[in-house]
PDB file of N, CA and C in Angstrom:
ATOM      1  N   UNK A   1      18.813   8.526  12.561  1.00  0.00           N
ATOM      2  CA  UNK A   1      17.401   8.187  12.553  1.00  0.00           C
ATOM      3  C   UNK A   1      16.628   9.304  13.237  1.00  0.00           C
ATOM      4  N   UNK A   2      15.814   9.282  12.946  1.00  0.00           N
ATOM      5  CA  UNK A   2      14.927  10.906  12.901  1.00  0.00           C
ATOM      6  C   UNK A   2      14.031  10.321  14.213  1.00  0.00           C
ATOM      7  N   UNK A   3      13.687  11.559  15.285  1.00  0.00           N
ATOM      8  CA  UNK A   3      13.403  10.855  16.565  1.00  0.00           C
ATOM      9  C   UNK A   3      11.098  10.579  15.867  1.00  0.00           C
ATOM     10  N   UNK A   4      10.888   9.897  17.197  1.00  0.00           N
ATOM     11  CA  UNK A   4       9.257   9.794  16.489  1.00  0.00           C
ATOM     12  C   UNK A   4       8.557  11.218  16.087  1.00  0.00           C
ATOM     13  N   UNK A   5       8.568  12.242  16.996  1.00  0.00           N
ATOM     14  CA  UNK A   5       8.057  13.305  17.046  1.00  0.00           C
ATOM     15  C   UNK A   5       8.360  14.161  15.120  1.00  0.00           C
ATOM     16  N   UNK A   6       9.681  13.905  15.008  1.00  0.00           N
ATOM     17  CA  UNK A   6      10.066  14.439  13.705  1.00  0.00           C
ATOM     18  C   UNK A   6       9.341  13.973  13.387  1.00  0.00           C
ATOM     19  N   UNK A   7       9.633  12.753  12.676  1.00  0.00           N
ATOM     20  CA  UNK A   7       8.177  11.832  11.637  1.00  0.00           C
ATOM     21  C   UNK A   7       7.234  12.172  11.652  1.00  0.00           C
ATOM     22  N   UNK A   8       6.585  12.181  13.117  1.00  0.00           N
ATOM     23  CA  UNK A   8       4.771  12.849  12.890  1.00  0.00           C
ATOM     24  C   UNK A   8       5.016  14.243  12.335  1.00  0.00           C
ATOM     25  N   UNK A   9       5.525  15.069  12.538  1.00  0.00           N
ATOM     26  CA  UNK A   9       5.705  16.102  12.163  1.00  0.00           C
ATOM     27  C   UNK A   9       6.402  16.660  10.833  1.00  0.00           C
ATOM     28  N   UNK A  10       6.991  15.978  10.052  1.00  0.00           N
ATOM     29  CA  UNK A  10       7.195  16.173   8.436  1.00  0.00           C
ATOM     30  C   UNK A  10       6.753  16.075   7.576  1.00  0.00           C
ATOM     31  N   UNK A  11       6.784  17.387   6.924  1.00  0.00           N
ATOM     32  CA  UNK A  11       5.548  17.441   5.778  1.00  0.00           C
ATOM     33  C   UNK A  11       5.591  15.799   4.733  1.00  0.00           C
ATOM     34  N   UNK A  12       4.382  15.065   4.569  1.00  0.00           N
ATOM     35  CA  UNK A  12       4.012  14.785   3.438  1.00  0.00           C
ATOM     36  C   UNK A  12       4.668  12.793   4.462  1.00  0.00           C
ATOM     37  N   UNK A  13       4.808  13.043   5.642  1.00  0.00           N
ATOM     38  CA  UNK A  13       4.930  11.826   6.254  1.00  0.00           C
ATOM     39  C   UNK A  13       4.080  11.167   6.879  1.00  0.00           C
ATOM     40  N   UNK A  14       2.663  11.985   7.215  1.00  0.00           N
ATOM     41  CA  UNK A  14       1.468  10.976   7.675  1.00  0.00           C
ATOM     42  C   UNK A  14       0.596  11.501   6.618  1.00  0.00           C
ATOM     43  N   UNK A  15      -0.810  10.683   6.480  1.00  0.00           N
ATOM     44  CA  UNK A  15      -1.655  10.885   5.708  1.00  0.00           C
ATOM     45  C   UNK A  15      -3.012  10.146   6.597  1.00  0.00           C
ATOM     46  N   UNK A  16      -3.647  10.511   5.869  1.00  0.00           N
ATOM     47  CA  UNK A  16      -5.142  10.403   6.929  1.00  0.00           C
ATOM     48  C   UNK A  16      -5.849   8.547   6.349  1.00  0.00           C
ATOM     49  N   UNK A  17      -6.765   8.551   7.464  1.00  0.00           N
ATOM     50  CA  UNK A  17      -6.869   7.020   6.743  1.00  0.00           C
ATOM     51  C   UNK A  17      -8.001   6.696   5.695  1.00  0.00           C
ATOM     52  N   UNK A  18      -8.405   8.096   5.434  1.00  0.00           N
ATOM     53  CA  UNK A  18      -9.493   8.289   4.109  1.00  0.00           C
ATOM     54  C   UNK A  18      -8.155   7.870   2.955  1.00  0.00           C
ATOM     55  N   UNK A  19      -7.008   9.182   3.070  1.00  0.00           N
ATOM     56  CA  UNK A  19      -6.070   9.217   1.709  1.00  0.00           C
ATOM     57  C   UNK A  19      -5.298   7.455   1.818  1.00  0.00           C
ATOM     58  N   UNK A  20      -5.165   7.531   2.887  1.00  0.00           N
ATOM     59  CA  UNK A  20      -4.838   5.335   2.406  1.00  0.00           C
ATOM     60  C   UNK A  20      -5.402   4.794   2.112  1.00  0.00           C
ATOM     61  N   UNK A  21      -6.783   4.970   2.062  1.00  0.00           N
ATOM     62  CA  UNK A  21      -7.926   3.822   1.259  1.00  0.00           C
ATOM     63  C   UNK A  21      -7.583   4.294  -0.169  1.00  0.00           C
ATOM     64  N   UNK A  22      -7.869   5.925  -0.537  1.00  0.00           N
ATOM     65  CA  UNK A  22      -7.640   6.200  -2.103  1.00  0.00           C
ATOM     66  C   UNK A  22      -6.419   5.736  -2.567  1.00  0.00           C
ATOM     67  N   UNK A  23      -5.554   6.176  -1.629  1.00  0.00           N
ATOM     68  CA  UNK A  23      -4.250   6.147  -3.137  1.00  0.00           C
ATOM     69  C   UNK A  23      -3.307   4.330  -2.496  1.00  0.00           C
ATOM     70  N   UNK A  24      -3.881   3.747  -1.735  1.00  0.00           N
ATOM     71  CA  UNK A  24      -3.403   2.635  -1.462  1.00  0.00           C
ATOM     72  C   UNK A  24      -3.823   1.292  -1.577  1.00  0.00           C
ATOM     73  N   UNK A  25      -5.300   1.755  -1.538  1.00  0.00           N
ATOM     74  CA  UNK A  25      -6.483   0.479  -1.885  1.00  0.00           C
ATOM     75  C   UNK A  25      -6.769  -0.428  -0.367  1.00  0.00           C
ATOM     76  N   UNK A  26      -6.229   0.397   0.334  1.00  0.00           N
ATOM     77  CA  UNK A  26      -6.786  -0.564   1.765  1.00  0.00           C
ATOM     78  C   UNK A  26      -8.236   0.212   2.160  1.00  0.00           C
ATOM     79  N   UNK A  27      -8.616  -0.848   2.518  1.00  0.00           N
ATOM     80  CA  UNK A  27      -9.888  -1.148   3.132  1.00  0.00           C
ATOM     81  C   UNK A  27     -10.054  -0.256   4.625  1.00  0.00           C
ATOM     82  N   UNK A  28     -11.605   0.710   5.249  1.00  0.00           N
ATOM     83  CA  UNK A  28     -11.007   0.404   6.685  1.00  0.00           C
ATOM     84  C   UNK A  28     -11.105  -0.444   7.149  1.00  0.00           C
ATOM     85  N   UNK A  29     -11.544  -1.689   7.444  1.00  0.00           N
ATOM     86  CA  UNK A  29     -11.256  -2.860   7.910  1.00  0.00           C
ATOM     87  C   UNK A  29      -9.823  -3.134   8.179  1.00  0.00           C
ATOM     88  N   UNK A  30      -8.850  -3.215   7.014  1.00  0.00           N
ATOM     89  CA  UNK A  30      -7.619  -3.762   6.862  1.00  0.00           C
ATOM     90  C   UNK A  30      -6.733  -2.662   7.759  1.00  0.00           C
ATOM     91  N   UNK A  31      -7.090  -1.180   7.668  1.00  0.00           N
ATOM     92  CA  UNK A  31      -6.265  -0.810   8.727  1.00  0.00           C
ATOM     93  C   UNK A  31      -6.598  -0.522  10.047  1.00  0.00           C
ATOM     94  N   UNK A  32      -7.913  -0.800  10.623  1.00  0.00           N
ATOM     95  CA  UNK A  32      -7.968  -1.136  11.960  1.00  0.00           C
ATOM     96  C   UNK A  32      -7.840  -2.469  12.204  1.00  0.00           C
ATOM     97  N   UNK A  33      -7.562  -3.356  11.650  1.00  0.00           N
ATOM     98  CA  UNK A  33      -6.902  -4.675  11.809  1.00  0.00           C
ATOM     99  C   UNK A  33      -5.347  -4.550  12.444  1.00  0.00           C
ATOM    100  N   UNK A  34      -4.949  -3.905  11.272  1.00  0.00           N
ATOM    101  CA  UNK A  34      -3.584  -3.876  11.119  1.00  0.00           C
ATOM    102  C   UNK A  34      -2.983  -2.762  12.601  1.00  0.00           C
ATOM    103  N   UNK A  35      -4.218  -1.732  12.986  1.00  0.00           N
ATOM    104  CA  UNK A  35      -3.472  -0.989  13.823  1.00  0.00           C
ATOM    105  C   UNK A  35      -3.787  -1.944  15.525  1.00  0.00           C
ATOM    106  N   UNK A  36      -4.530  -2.798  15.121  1.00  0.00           N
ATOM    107  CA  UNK A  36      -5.056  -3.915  16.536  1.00  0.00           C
ATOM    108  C   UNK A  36      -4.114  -4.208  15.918  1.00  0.00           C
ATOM    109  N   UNK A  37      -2.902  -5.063  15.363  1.00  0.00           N
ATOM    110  CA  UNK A  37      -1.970  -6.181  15.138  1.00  0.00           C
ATOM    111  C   UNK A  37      -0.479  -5.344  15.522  1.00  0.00           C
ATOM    112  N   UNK A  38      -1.110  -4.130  15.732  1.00  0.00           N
ATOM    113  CA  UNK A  38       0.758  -2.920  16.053  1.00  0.00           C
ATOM    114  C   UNK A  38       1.132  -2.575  14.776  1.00  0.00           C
ATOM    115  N   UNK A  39       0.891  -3.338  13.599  1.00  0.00           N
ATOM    116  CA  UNK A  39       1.497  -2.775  12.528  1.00  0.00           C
ATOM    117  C   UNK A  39       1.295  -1.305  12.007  1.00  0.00           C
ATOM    118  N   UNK A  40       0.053  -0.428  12.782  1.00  0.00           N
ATOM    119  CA  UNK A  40       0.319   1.201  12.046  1.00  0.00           C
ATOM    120  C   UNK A  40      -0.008   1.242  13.641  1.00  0.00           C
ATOM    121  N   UNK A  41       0.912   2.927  13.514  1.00  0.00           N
ATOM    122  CA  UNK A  41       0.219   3.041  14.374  1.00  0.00           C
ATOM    123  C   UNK A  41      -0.507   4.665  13.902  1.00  0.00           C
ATOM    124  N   UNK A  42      -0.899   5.728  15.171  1.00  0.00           N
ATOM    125  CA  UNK A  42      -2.012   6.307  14.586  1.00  0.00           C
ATOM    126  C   UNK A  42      -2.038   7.156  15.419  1.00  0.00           C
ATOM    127  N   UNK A  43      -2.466   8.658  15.114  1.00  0.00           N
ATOM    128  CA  UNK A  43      -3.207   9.452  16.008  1.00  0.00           C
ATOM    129  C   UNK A  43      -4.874  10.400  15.735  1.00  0.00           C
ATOM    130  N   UNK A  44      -5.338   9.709  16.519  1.00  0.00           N
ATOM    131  CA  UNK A  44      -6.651  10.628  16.170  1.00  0.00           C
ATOM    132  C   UNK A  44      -6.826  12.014  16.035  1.00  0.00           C
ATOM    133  N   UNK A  45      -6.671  12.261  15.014  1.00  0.00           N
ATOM    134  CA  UNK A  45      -7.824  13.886  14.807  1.00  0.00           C
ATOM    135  C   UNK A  45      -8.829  14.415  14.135  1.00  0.00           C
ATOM    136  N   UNK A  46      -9.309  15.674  14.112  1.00  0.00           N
ATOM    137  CA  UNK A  46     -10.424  15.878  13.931  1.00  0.00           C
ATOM    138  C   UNK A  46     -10.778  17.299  13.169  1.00  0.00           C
ATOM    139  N   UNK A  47     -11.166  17.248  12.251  1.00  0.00           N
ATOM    140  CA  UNK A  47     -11.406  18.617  10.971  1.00  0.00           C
ATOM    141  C   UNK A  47     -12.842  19.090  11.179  1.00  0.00           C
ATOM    142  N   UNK A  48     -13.425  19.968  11.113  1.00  0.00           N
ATOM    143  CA  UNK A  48     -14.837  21.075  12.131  1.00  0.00           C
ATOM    144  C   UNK A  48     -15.422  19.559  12.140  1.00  0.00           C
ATOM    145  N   UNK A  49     -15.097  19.196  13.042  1.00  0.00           N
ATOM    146  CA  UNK A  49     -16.129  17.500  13.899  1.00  0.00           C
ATOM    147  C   UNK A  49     -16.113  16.570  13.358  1.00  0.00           C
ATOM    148  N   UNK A  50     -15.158  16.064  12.553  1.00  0.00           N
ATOM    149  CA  UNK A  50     -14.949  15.352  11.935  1.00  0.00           C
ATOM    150  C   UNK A  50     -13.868  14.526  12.344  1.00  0.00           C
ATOM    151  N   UNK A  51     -14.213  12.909  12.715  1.00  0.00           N
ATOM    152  CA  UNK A  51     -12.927  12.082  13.184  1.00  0.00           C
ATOM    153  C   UNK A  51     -12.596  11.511  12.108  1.00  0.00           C
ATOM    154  N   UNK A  52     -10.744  11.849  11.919  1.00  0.00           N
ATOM    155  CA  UNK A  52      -9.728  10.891  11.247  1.00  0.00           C
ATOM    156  C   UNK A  52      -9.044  10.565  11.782  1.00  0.00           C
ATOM    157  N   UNK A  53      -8.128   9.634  11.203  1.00  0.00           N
ATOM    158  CA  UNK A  53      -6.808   8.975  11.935  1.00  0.00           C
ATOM    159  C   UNK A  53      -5.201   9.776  11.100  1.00  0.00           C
ATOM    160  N   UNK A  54      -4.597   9.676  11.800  1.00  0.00           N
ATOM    161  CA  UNK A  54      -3.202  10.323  11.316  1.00  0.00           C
ATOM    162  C   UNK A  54      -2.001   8.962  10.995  1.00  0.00           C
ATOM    163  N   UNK A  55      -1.864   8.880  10.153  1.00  0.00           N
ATOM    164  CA  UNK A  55      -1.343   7.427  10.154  1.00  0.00           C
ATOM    165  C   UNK A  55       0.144   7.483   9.257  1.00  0.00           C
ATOM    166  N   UNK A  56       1.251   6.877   9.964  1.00  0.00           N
ATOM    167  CA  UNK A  56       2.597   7.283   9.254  1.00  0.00           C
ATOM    168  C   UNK A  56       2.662   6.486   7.316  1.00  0.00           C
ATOM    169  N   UNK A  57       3.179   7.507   6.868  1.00  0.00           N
ATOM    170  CA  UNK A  57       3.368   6.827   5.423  1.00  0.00           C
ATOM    171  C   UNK A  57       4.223   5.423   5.016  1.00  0.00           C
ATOM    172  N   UNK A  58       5.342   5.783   5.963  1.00  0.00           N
ATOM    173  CA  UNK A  58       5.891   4.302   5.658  1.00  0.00           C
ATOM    174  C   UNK A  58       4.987   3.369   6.545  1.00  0.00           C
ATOM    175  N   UNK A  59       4.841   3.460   7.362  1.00  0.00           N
ATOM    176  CA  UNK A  59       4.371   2.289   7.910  1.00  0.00           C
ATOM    177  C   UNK A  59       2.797   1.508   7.011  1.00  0.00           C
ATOM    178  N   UNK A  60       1.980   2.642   6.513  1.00  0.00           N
ATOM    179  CA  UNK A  60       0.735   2.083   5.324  1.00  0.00           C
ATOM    180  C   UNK A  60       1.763   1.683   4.418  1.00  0.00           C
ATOM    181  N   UNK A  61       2.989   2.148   4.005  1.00  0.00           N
ATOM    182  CA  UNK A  61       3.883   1.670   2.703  1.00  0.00           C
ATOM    183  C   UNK A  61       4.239   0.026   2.932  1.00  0.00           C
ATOM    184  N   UNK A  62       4.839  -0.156   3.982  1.00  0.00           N
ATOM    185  CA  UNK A  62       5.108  -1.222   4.430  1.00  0.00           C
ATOM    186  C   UNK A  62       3.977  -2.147   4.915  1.00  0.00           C
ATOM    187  N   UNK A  63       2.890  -1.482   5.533  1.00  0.00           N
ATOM    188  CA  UNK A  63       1.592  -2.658   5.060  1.00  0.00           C
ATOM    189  C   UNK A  63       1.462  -3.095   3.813  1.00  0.00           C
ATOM    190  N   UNK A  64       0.934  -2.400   2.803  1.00  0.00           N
ATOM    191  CA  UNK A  64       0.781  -2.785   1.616  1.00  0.00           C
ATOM    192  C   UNK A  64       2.040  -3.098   0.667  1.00  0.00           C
ATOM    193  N   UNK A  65       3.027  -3.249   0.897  1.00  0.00           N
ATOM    194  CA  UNK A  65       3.871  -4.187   0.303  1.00  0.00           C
ATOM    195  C   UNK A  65       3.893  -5.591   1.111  1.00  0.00           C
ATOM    196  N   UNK A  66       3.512  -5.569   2.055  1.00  0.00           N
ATOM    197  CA  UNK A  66       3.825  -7.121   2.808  1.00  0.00           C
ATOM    198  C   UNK A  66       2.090  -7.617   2.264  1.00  0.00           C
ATOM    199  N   UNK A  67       1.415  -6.861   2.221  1.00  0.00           N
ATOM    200  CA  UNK A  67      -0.007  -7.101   1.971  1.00  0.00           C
ATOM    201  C   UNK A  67       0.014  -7.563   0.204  1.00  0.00           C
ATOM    202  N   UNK A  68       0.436  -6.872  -0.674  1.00  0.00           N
ATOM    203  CA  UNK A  68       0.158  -7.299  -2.162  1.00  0.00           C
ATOM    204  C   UNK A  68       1.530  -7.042  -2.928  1.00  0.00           C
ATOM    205  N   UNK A  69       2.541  -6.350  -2.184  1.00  0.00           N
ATOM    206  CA  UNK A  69       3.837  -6.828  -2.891  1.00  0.00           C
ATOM    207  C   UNK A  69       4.345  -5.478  -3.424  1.00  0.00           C
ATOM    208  N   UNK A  70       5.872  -5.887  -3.683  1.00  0.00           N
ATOM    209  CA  UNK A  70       6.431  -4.310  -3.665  1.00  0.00           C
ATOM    210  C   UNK A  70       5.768  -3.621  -5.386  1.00  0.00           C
ATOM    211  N   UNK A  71       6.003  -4.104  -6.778  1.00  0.00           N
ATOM    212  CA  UNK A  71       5.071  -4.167  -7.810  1.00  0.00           C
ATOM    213  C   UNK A  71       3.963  -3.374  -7.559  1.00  0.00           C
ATOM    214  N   UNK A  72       2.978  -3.693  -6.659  1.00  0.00           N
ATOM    215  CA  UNK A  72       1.506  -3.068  -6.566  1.00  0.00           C
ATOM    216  C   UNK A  72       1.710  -1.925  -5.881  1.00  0.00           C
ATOM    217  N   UNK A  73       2.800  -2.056  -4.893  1.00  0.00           N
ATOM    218  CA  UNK A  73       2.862  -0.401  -4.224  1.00  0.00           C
ATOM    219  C   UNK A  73       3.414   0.545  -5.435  1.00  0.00           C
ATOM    220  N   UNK A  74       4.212  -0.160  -6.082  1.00  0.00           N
ATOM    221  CA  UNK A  74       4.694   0.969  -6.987  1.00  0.00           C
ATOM    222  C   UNK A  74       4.173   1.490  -8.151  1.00  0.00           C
ATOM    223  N   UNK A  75       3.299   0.387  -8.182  1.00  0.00           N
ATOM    224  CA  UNK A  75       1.854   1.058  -9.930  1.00  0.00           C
ATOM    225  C   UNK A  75       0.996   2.059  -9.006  1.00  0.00           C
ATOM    226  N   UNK A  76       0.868   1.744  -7.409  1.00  0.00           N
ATOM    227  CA  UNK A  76      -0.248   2.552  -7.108  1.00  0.00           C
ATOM    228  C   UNK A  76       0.212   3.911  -6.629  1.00  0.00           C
ATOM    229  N   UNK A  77       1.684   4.112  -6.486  1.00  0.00           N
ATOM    230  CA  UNK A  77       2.274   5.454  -6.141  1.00  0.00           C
ATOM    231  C   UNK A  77       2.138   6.160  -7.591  1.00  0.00           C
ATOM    232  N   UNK A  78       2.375   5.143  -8.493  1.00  0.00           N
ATOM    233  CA  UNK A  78       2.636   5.788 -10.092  1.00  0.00           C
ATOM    234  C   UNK A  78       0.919   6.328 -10.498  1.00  0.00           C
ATOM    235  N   UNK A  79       0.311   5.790 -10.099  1.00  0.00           N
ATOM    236  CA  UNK A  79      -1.672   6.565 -10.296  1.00  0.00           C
ATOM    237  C   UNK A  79      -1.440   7.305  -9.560  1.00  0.00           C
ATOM    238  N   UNK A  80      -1.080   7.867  -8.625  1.00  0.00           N
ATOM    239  CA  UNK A  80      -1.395   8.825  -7.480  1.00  0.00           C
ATOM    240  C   UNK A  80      -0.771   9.775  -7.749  1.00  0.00           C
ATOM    241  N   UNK A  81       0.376   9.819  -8.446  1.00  0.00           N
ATOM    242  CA  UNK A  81       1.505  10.982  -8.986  1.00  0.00           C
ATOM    243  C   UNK A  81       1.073  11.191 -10.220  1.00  0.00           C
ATOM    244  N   UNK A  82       0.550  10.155 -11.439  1.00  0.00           N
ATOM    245  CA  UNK A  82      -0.106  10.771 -12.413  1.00  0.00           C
ATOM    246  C   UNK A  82      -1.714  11.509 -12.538  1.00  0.00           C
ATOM    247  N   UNK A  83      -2.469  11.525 -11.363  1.00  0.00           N
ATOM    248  CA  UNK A  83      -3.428  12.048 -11.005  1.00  0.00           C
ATOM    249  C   UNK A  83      -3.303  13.170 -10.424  1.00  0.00           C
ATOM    250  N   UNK A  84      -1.896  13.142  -9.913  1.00  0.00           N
ATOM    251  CA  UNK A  84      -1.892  14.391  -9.412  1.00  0.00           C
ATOM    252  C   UNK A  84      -1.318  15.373 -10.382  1.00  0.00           C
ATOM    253  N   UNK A  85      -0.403  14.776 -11.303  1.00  0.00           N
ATOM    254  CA  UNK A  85       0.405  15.690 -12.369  1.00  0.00           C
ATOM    255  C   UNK A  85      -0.377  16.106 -13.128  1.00  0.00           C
ATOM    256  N   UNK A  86      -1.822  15.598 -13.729  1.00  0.00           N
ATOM    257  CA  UNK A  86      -3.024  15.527 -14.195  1.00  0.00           C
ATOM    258  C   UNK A  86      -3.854  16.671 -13.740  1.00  0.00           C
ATOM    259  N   UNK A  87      -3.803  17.050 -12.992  1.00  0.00           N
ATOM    260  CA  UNK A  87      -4.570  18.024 -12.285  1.00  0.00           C
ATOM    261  C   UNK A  87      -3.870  19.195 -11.924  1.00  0.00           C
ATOM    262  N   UNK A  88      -2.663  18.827 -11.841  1.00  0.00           N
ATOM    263  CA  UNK A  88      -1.606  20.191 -12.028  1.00  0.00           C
ATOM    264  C   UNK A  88      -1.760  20.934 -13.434  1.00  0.00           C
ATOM    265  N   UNK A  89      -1.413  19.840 -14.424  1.00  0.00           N
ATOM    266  CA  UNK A  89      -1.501  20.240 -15.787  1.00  0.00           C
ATOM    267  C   UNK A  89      -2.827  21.308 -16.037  1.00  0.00           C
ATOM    268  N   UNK A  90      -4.156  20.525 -15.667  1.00  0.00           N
ATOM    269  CA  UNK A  90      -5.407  21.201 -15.888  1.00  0.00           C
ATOM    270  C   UNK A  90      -5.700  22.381 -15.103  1.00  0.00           C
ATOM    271  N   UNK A  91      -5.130  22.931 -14.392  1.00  0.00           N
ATOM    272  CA  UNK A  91      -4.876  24.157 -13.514  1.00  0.00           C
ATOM    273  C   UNK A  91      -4.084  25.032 -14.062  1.00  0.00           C
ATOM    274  N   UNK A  92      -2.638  24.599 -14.425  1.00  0.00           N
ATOM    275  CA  UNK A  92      -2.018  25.379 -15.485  1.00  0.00           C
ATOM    276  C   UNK A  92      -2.505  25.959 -16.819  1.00  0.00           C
ATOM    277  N   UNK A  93      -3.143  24.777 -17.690  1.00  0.00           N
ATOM    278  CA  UNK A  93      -4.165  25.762 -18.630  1.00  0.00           C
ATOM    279  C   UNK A  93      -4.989  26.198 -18.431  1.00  0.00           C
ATOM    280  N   UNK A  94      -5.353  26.042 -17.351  1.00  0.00           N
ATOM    281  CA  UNK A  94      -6.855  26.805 -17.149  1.00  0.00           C
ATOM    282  C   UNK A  94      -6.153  28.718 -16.349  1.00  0.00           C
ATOM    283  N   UNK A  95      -4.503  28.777 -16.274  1.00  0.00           N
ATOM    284  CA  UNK A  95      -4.019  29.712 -15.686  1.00  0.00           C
ATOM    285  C   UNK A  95      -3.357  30.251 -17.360  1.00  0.00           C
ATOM    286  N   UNK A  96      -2.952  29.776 -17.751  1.00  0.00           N
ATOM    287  CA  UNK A  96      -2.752  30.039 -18.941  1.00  0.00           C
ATOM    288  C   UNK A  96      -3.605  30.812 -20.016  1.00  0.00           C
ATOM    289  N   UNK A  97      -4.464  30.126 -20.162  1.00  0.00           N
ATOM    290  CA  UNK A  97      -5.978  30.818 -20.883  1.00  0.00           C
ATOM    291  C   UNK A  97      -6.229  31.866 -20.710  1.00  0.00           C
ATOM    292  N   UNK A  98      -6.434  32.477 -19.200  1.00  0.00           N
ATOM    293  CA  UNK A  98      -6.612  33.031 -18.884  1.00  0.00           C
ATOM    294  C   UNK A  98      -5.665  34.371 -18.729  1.00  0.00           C
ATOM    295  N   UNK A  99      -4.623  33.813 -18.892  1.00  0.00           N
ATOM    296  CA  UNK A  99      -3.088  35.090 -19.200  1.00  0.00           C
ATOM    297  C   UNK A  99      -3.446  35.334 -20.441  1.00  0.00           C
ATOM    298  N   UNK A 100      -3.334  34.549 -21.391  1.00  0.00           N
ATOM    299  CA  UNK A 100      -3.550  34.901 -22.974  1.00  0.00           C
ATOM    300  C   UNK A 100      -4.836  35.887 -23.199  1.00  0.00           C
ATOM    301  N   UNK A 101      -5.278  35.733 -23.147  1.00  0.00           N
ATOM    302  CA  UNK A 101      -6.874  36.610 -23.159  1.00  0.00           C
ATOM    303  C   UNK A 101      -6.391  37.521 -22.215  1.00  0.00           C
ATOM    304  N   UNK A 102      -5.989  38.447 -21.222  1.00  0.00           N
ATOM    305  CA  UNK A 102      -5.131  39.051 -20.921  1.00  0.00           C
ATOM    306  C   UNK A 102      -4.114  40.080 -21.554  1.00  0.00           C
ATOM    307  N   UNK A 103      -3.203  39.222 -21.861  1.00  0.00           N
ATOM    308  CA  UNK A 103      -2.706  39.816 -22.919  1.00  0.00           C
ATOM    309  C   UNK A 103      -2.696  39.905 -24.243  1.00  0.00           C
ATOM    310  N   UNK A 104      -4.202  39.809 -24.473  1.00  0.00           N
ATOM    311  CA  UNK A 104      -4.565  39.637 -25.781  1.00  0.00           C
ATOM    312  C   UNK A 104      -5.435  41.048 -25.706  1.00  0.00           C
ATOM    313  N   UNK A 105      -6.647  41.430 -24.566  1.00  0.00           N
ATOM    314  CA  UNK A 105      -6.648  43.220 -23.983  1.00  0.00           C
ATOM    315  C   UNK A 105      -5.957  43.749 -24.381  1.00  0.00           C
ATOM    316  N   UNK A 106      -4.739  43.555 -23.719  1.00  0.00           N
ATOM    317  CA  UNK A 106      -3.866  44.142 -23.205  1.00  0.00           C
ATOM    318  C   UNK A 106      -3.121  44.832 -24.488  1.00  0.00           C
ATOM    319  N   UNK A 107      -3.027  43.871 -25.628  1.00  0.00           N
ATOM    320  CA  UNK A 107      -2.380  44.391 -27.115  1.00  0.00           C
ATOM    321  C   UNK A 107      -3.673  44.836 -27.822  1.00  0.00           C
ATOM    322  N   UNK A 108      -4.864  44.572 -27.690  1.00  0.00           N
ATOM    323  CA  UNK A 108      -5.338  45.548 -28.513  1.00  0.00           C
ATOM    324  C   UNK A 108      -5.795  46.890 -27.664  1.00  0.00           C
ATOM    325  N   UNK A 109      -5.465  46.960 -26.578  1.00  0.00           N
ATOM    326  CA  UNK A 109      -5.664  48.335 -26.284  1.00  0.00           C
ATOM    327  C   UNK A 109      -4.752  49.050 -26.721  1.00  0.00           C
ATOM    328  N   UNK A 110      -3.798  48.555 -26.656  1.00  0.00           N
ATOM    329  CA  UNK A 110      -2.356  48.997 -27.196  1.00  0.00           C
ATOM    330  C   UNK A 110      -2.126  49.704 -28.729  1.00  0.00           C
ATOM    331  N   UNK A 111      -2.590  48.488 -29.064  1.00  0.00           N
ATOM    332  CA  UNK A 111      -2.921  49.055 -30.804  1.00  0.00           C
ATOM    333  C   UNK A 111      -4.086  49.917 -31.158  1.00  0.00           C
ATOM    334  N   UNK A 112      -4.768  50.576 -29.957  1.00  0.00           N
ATOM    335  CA  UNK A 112      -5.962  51.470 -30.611  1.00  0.00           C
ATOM    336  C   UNK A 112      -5.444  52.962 -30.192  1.00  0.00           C
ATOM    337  N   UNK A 113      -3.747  52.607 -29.299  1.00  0.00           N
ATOM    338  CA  UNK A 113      -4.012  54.093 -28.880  1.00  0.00           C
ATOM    339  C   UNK A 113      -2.535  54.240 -30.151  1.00  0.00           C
ATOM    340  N   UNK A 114      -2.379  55.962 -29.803  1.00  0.00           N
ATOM    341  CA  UNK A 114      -1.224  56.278 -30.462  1.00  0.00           C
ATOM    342  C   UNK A 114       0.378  55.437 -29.588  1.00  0.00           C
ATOM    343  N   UNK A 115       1.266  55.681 -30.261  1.00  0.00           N
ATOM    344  CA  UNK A 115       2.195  55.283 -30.242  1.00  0.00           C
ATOM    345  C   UNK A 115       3.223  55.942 -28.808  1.00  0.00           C
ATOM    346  N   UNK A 116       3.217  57.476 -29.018  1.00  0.00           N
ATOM    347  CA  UNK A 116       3.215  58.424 -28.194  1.00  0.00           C
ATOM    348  C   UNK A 116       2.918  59.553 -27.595  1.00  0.00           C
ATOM    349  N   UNK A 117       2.806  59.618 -26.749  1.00  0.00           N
ATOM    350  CA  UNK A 117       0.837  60.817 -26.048  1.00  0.00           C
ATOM    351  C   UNK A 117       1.593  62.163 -26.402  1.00  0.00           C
ATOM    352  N   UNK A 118       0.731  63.395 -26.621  1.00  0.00           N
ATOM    353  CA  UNK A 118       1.459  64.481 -27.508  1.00  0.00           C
ATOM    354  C   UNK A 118       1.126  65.137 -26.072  1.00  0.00           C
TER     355      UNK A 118
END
């Protein structure tokens, strides 16, 4: 078992309590409830003056399955990974496009010069 300090500290193991309202559907209400009840717990920080909370992933995981059931956690991980694959995709063609036209220069410069320089 991984000591606490690891946990806070592994990539992609806390998330802020803006990204648990999006990709989890809690309320802030429901998780300053929940962090008055012990069930999350939390560390405050702060982006140029800006207060968030740092809040462990399993533990919002395990709210919202005791909250609406294991089913709803798992359609709402499945939006959050297809939104994100979604936006990967649209970055890739938009990197793509932009190679092609590229090397689309790139061959007709090619084809305007000679073959080999005398």
């Amino acid at each position: 078992m991984e000591t606490d300090a690891e946990e806070w500290g592994r990539k992609g193991a806390t998330l802020s309590d803006k990204t648990a309202s999006a990709e989890y559907g809690l309320t802030q209400d429901e998780i300053y409830a929940a962090i008055d009840a012990g069930k999350l717990r939390y560390r405050a920080a702060a982006m140029h003056g800006n207060p968030w909370l740092r809040l462990l992933r399993r533990e919002v995981e395990d709210l919202v399955r005791a909250r609406s059931g294991d089913r709803y956690l798992r359609e709402r991980k499945a939006r959050t990974e297809l939104a994100q694959t979604n936006r990967e995709l649209k970055r890739l063609r938009v990197q793509l496009a932009a190679l092609e036209e590229r090397r689309a220069a790139l061959l007709a410069e090619l084809a305007g010069q000679p073959d080999h320089p005398a």
